[in-house]
N, C-alpha and C. Protein backbone atom coordinates (compact mmCIF):
# COMPACT_ATOMS: atom_id res chain seq x y z
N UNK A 1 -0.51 -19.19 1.83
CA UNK A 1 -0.80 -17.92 2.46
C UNK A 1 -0.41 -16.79 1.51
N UNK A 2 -1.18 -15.95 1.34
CA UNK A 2 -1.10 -14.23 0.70
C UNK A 2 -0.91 -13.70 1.67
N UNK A 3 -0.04 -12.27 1.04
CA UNK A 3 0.65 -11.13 2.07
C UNK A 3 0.04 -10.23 1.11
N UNK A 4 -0.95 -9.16 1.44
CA UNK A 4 -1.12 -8.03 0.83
C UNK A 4 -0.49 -6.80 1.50
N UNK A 5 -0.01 -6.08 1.07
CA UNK A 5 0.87 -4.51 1.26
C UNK A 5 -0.16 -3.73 1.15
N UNK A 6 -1.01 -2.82 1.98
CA UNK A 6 -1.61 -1.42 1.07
C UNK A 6 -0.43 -0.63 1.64
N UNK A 7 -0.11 0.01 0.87
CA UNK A 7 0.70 1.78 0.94
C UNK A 7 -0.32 2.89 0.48
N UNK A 8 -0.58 3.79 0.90
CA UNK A 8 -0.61 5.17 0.52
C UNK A 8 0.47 5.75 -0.15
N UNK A 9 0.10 5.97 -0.73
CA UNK A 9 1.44 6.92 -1.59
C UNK A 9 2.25 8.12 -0.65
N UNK A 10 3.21 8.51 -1.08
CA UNK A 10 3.43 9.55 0.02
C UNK A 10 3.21 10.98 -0.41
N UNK A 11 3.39 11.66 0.22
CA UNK A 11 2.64 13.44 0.77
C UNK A 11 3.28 13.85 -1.15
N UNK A 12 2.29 14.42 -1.58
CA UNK A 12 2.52 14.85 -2.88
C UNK A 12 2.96 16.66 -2.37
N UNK A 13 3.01 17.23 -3.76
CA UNK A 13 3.43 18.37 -3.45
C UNK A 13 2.24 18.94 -4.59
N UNK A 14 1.70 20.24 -3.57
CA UNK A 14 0.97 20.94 -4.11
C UNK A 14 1.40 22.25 -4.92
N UNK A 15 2.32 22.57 -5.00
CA UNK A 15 3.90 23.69 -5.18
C UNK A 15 3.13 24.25 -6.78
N UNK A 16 2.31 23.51 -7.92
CA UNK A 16 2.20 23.94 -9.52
C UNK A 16 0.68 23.97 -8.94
N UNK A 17 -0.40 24.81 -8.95
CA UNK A 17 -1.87 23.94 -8.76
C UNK A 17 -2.44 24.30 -10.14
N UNK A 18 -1.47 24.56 -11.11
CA UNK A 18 -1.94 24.32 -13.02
C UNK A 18 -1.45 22.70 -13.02
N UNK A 19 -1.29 21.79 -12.33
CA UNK A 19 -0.67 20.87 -12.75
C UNK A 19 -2.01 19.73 -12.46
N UNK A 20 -2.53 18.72 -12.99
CA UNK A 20 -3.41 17.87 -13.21
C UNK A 20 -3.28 17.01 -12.18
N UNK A 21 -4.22 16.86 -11.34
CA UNK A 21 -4.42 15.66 -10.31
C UNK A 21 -3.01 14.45 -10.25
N UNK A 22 -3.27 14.21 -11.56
CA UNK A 22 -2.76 12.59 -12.31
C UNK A 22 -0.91 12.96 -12.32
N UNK A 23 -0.41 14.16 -12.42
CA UNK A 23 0.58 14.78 -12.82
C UNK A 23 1.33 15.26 -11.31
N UNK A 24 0.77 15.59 -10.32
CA UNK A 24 1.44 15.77 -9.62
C UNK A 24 2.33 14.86 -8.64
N UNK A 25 3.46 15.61 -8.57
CA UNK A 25 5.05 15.07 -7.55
C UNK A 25 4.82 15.27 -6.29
N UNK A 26 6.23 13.74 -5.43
CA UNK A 26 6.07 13.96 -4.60
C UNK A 26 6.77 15.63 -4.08
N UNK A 27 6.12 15.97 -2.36
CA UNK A 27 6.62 17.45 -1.97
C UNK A 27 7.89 16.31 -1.11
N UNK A 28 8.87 17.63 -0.69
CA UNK A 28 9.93 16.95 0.03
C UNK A 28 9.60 16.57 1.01
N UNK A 29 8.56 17.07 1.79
CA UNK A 29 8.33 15.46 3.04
C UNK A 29 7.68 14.26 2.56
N UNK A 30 7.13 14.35 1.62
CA UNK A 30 6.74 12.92 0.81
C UNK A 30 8.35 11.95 0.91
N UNK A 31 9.26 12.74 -0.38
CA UNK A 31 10.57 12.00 -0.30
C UNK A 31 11.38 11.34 0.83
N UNK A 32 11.37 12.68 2.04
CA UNK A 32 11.83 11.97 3.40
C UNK A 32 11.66 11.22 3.82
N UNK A 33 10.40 11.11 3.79
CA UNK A 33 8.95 10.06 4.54
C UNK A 33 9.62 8.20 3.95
N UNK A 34 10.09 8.49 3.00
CA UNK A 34 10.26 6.95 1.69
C UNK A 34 11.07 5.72 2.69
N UNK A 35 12.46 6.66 2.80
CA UNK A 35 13.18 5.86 3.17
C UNK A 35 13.06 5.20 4.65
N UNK A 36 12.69 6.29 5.25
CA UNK A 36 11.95 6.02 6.31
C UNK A 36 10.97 4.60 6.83
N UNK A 37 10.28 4.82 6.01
CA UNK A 37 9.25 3.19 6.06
C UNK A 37 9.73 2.56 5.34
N UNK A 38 10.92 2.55 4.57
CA UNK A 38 11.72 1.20 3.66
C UNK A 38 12.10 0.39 4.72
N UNK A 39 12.86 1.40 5.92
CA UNK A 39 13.41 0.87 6.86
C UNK A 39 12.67 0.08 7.99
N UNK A 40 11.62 0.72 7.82
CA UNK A 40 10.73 -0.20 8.83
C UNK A 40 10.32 -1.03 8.42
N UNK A 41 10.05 -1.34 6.87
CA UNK A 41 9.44 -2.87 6.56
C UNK A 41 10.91 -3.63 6.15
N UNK A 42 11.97 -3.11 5.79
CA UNK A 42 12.93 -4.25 5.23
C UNK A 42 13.02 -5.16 6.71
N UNK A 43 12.63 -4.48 7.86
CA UNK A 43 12.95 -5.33 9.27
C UNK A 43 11.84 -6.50 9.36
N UNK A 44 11.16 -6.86 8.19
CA UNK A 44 10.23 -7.56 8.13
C UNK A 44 11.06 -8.83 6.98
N UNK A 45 11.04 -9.88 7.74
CA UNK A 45 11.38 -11.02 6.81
C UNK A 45 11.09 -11.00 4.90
N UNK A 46 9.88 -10.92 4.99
CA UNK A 46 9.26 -11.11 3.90
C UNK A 46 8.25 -9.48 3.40
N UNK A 47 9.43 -9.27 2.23
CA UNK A 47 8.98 -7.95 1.61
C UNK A 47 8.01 -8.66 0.49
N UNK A 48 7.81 -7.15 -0.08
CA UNK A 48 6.67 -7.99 -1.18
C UNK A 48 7.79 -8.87 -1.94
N UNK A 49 7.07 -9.13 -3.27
CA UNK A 49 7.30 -9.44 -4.65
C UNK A 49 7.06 -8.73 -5.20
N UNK A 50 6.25 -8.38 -5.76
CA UNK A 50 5.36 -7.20 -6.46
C UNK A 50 4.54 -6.66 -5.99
N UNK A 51 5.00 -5.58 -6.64
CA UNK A 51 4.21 -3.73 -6.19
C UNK A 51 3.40 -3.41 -7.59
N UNK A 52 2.34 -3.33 -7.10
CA UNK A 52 1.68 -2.90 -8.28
C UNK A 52 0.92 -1.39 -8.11
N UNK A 53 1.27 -0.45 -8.70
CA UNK A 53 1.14 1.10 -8.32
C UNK A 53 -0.20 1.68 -9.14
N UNK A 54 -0.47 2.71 -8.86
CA UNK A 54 -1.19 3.76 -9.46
C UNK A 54 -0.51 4.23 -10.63
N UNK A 55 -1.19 4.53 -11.52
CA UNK A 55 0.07 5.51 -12.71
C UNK A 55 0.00 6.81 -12.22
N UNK A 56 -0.31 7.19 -11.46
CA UNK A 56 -0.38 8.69 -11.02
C UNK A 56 1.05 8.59 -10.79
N UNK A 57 1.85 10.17 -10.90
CA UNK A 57 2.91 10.38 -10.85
C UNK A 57 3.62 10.42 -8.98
N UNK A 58 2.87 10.56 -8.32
CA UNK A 58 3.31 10.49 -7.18
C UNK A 58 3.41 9.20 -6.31
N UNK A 59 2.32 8.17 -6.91
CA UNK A 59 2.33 7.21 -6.31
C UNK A 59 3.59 6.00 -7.37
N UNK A 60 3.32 6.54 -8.41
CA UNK A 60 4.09 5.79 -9.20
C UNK A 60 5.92 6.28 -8.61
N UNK A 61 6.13 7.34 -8.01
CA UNK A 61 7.21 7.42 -7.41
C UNK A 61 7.76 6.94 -6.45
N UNK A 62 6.52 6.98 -4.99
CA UNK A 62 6.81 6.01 -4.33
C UNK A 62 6.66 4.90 -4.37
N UNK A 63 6.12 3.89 -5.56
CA UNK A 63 6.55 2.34 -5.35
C UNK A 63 8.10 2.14 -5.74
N UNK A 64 8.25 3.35 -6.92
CA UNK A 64 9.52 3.29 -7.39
C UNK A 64 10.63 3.51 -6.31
N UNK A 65 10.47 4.38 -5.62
CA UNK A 65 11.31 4.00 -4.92
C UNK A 65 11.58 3.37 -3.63
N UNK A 66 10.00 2.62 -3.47
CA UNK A 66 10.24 1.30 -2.42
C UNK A 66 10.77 0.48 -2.81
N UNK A 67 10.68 0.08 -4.26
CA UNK A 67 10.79 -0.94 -5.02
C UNK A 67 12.76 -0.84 -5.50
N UNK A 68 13.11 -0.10 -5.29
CA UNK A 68 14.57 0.69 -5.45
C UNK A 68 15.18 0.00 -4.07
N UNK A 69 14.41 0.30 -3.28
CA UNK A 69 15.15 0.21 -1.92
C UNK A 69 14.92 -1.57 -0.76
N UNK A 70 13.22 -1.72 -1.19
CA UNK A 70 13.38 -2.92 -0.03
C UNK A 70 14.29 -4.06 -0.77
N UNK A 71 14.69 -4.66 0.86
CA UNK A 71 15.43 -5.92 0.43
C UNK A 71 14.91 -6.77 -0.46
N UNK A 72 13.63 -7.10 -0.80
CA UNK A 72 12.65 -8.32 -1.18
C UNK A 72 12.72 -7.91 -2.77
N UNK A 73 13.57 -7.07 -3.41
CA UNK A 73 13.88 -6.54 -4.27
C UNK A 73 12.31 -6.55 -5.42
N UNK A 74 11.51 -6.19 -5.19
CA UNK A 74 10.37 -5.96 -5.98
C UNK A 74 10.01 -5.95 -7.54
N UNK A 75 9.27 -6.73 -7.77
CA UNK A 75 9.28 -6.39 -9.37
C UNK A 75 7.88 -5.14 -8.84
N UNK A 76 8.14 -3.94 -10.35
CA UNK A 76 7.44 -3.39 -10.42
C UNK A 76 6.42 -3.21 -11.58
N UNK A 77 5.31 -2.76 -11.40
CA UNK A 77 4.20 -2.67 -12.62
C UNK A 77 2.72 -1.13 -12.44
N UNK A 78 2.98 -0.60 -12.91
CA UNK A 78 1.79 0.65 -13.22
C UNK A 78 0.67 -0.61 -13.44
N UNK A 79 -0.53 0.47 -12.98
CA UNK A 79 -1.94 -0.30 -13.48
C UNK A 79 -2.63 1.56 -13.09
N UNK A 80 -2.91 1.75 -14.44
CA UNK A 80 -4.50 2.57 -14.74
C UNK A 80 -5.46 2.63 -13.84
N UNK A 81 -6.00 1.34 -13.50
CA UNK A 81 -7.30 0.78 -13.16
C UNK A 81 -6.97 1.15 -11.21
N UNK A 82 -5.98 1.10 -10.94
CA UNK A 82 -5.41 1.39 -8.89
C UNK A 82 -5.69 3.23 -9.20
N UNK A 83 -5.36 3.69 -10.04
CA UNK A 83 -5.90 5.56 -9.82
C UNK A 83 -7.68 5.93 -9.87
N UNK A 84 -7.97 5.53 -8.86
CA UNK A 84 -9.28 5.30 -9.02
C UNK A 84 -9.60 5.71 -6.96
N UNK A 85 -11.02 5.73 -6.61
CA UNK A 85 -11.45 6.18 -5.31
C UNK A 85 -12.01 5.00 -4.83
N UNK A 86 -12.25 3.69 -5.46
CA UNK A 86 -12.96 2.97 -4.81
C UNK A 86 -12.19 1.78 -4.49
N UNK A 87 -12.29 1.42 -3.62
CA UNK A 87 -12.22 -0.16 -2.61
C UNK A 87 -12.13 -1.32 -3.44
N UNK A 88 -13.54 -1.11 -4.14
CA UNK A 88 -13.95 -2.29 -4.91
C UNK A 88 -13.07 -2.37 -5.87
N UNK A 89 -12.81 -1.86 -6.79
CA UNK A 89 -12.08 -1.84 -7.55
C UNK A 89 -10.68 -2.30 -7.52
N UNK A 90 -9.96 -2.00 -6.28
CA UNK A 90 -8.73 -1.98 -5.86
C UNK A 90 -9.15 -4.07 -5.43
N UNK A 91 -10.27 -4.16 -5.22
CA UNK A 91 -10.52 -5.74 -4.63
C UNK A 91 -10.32 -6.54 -5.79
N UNK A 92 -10.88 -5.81 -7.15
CA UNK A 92 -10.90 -6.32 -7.89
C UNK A 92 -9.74 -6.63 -8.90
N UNK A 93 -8.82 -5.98 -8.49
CA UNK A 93 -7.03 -5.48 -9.13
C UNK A 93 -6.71 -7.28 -8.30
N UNK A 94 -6.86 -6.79 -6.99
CA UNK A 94 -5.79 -7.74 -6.18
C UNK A 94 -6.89 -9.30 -6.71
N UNK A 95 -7.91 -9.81 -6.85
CA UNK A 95 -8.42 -10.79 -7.36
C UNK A 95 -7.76 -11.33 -8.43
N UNK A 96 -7.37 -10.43 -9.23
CA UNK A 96 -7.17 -10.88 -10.54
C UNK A 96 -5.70 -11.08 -10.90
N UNK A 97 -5.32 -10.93 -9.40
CA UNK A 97 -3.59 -11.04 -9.93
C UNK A 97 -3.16 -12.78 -9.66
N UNK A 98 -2.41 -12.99 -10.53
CA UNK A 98 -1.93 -14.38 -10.68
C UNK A 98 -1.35 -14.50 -9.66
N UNK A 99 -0.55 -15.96 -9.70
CA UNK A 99 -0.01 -16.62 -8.32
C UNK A 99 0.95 -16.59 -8.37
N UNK A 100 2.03 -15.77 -9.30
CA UNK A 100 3.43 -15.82 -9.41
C UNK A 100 3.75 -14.74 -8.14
N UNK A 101 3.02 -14.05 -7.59
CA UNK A 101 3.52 -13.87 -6.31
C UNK A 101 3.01 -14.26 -5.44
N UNK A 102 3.38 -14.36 -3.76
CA UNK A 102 2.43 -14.37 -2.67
C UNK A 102 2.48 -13.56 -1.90
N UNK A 103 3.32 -12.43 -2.30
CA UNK A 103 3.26 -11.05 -1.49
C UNK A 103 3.50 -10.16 -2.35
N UNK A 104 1.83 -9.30 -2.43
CA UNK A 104 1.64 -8.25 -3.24
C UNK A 104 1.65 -6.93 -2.41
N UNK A 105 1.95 -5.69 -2.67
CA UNK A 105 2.41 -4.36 -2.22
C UNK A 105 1.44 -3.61 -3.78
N UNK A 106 0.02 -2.79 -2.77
CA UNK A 106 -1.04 -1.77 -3.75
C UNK A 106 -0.65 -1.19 -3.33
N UNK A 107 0.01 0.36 -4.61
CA UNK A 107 0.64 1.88 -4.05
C UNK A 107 -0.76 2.58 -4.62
N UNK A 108 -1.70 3.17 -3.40
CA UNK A 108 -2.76 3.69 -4.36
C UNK A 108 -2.91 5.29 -3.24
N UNK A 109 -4.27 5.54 -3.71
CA UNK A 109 -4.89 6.66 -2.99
C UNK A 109 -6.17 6.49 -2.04
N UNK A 110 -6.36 7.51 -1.34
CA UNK A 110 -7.11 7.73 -0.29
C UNK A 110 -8.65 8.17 -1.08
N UNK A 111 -9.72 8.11 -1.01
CA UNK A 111 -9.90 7.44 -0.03
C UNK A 111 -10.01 5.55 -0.15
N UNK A 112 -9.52 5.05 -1.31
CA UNK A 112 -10.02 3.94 -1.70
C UNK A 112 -8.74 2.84 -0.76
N UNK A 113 -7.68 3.27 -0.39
CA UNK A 113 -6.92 2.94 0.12
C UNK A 113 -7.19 2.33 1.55
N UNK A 114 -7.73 3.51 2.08
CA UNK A 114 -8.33 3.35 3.73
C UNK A 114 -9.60 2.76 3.72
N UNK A 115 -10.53 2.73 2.46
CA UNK A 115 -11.56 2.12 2.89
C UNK A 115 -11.12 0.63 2.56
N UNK A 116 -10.35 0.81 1.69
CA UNK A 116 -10.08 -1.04 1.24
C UNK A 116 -9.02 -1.45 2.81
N UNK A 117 -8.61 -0.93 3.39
CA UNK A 117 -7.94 -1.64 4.71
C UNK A 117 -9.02 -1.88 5.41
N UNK A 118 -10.10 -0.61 5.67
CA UNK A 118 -11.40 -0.99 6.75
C UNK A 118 -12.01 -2.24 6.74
N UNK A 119 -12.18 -2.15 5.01
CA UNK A 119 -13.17 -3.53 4.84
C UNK A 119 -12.36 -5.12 5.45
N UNK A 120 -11.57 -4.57 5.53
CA UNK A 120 -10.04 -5.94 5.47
C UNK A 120 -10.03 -6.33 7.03
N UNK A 121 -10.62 -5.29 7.74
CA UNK A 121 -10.49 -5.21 9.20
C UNK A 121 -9.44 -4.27 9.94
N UNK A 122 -8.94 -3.13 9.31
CA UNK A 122 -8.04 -2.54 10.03
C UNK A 122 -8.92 -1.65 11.13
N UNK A 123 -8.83 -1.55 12.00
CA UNK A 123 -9.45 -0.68 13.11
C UNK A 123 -8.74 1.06 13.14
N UNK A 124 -8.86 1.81 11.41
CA UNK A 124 -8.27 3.13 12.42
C UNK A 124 -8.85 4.22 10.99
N UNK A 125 -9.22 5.24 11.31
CA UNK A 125 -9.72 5.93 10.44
C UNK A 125 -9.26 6.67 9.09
N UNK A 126 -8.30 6.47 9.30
CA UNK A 126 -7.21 6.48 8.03
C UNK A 126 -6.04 6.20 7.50
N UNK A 127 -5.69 5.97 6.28
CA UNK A 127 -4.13 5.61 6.44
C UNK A 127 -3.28 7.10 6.39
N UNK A 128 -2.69 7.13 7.25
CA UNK A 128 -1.98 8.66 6.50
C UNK A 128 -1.01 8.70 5.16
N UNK A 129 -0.90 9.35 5.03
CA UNK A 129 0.43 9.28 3.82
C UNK A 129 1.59 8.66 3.86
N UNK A 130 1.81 7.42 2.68
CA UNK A 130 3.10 6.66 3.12
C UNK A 130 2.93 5.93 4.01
N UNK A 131 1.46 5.36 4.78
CA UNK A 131 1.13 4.43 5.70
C UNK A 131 0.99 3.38 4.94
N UNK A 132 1.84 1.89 6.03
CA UNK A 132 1.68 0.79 5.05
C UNK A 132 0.79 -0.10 6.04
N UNK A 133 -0.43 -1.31 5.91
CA UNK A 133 -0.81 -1.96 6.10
C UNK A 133 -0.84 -3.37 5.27
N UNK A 134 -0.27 -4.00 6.73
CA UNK A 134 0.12 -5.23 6.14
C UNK A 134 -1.48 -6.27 6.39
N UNK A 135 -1.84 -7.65 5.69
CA UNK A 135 -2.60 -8.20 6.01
C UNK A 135 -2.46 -9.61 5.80
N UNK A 136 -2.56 -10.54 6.00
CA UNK A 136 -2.52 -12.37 5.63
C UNK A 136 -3.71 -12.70 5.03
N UNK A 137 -3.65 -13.60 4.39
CA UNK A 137 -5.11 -14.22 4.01
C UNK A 137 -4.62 -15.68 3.84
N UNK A 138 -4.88 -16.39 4.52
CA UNK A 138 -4.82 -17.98 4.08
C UNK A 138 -5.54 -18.95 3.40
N UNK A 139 -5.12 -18.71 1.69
CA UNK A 139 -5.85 -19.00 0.33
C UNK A 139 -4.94 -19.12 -0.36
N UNK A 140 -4.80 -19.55 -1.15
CA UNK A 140 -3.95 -20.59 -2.53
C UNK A 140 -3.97 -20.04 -3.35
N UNK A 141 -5.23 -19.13 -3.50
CA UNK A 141 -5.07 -17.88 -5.08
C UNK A 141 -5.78 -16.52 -4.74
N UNK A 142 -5.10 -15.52 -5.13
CA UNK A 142 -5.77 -14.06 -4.84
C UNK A 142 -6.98 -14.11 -5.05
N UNK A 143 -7.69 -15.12 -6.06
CA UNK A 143 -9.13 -14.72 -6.30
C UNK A 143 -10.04 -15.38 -5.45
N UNK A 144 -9.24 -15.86 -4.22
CA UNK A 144 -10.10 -16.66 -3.23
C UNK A 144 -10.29 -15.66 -1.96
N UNK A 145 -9.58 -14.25 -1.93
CA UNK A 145 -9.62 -13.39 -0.67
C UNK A 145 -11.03 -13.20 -0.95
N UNK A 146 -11.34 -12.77 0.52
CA UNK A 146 -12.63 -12.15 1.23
C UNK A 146 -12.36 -11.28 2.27
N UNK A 147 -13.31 -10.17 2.25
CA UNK A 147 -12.81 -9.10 3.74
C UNK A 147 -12.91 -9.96 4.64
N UNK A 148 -13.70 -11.01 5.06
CA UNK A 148 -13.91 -11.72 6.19
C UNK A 148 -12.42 -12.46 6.49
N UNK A 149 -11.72 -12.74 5.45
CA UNK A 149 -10.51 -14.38 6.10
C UNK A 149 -9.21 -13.07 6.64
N UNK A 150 -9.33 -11.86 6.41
CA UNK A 150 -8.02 -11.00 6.61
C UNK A 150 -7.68 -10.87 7.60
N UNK A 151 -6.29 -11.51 8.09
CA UNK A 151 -5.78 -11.15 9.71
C UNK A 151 -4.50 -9.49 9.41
N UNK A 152 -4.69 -8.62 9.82
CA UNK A 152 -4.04 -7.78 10.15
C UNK A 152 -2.63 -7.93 10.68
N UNK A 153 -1.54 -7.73 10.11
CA UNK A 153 -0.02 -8.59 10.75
C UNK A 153 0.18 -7.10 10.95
N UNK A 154 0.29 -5.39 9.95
CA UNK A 154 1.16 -4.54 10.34
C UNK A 154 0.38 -3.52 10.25
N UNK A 155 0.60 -2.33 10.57
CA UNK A 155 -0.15 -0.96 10.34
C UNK A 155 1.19 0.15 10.71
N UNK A 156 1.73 0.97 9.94
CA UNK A 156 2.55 2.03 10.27
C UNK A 156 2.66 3.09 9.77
N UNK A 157 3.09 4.15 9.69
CA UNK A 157 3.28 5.27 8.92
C UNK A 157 4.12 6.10 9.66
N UNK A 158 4.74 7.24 8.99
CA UNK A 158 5.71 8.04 9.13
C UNK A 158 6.01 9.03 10.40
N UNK A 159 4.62 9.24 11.11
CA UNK A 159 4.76 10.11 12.09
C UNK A 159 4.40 9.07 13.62
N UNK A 160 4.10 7.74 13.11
CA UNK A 160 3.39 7.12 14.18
C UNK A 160 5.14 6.04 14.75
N UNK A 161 5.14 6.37 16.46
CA UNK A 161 6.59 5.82 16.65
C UNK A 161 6.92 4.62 16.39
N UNK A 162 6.02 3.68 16.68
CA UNK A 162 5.90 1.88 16.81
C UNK A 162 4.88 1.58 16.55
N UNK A 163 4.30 0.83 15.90
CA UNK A 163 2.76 0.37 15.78
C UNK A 163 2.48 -0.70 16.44
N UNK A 164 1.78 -0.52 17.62
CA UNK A 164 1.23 -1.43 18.22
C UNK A 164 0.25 -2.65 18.39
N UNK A 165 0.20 -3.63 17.91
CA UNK A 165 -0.53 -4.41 17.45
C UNK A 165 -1.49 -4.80 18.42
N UNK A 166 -2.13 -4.23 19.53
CA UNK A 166 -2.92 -4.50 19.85
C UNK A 166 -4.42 -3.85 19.28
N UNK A 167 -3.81 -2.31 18.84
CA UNK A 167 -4.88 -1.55 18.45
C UNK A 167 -4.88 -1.40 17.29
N UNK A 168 -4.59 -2.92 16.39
CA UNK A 168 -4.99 -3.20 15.05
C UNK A 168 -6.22 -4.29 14.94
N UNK A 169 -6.50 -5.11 16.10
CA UNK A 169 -7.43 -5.92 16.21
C UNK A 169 -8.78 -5.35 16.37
N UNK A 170 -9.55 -5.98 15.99
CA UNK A 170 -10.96 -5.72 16.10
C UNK A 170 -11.01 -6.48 17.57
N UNK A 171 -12.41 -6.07 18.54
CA UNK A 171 -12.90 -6.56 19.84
C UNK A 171 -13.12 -8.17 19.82
């Protein structure tokens, strides 16, 4: 069995707007927001292994400091190729990752973030910022996932109280 993580990165700060897409920090409710959902997934048996982030500076902050904080003590790794808008792409990151883990954590962006949960089966129109969605796939190697085999285990984020797992299922 595979455990995929999507995260959204958390709430950047718009504070320089001379500062480059790729360059901008998190704002202080981004930071707040961190520890916050550390706490809600360390209550989860099984944290990732590896986090594999965006090099963007904001997202590359918050894996860093998920990766700082969950119990499952995380190895961490930048990838180029996750700062990007599309789904596919992000399908194509998690395909290609070897089997030295079985629970991977993508720190990326919107909209490629939320559409890559949709395709996966999450039922909700976006991830917000710092929203994590958890998913299973029962396959032997990342390059065997399909949107079709994905069961939905978590969905949460920062302003939402409990996530209810009924209204993560499809009908």
């Amino acid at each position: 069995m595979k455990l995929l993580f999507l995260l959204r990165h958390a709430k950047s700060s718009w504070d320089d707007p001379s500062l480059e897409d790729h360059a901008r920090p998190l704002s202080n409710r981004g930071l707040k927001n961190i520890p916050k959902m550390v706490h809600r997934l360390n209550a989860w048996q099984w944290g990732p292994q590896l986090i594999l982030t965006s090099s963007a500076l904001r997202a590359s902050e918050t894996a860093g400091l998920f990766a700082q904080t969950l119990y499952s003590r995380p190895k961490l790794e930048a990838r180029e190729e996750l700062y990007t808008e599309s789904a596919f792409e992000l399908m194509d990151v998690i395909r290609s990752c070897t089997n030295v883990a079985d629970r991977i954590m993508l720190v990326g962006h919107n909209p490629a973030i939320t559409n890559l949960a949709q395709m996966l089966g999450l039922k909700a129109d976006s991830i917000p910022t710092c929203g994590v969605v958890v998913f299973a796939f029962e396959v032997d190697c990342w390059s065997a996932i399909d949107s079709g085999q994905a069961t939905v285990l978590y969905f949460d984020y920062p302003k939402r109280a409990r996530p209810q797992p009924e209204e993560l299922m499809g009908d």
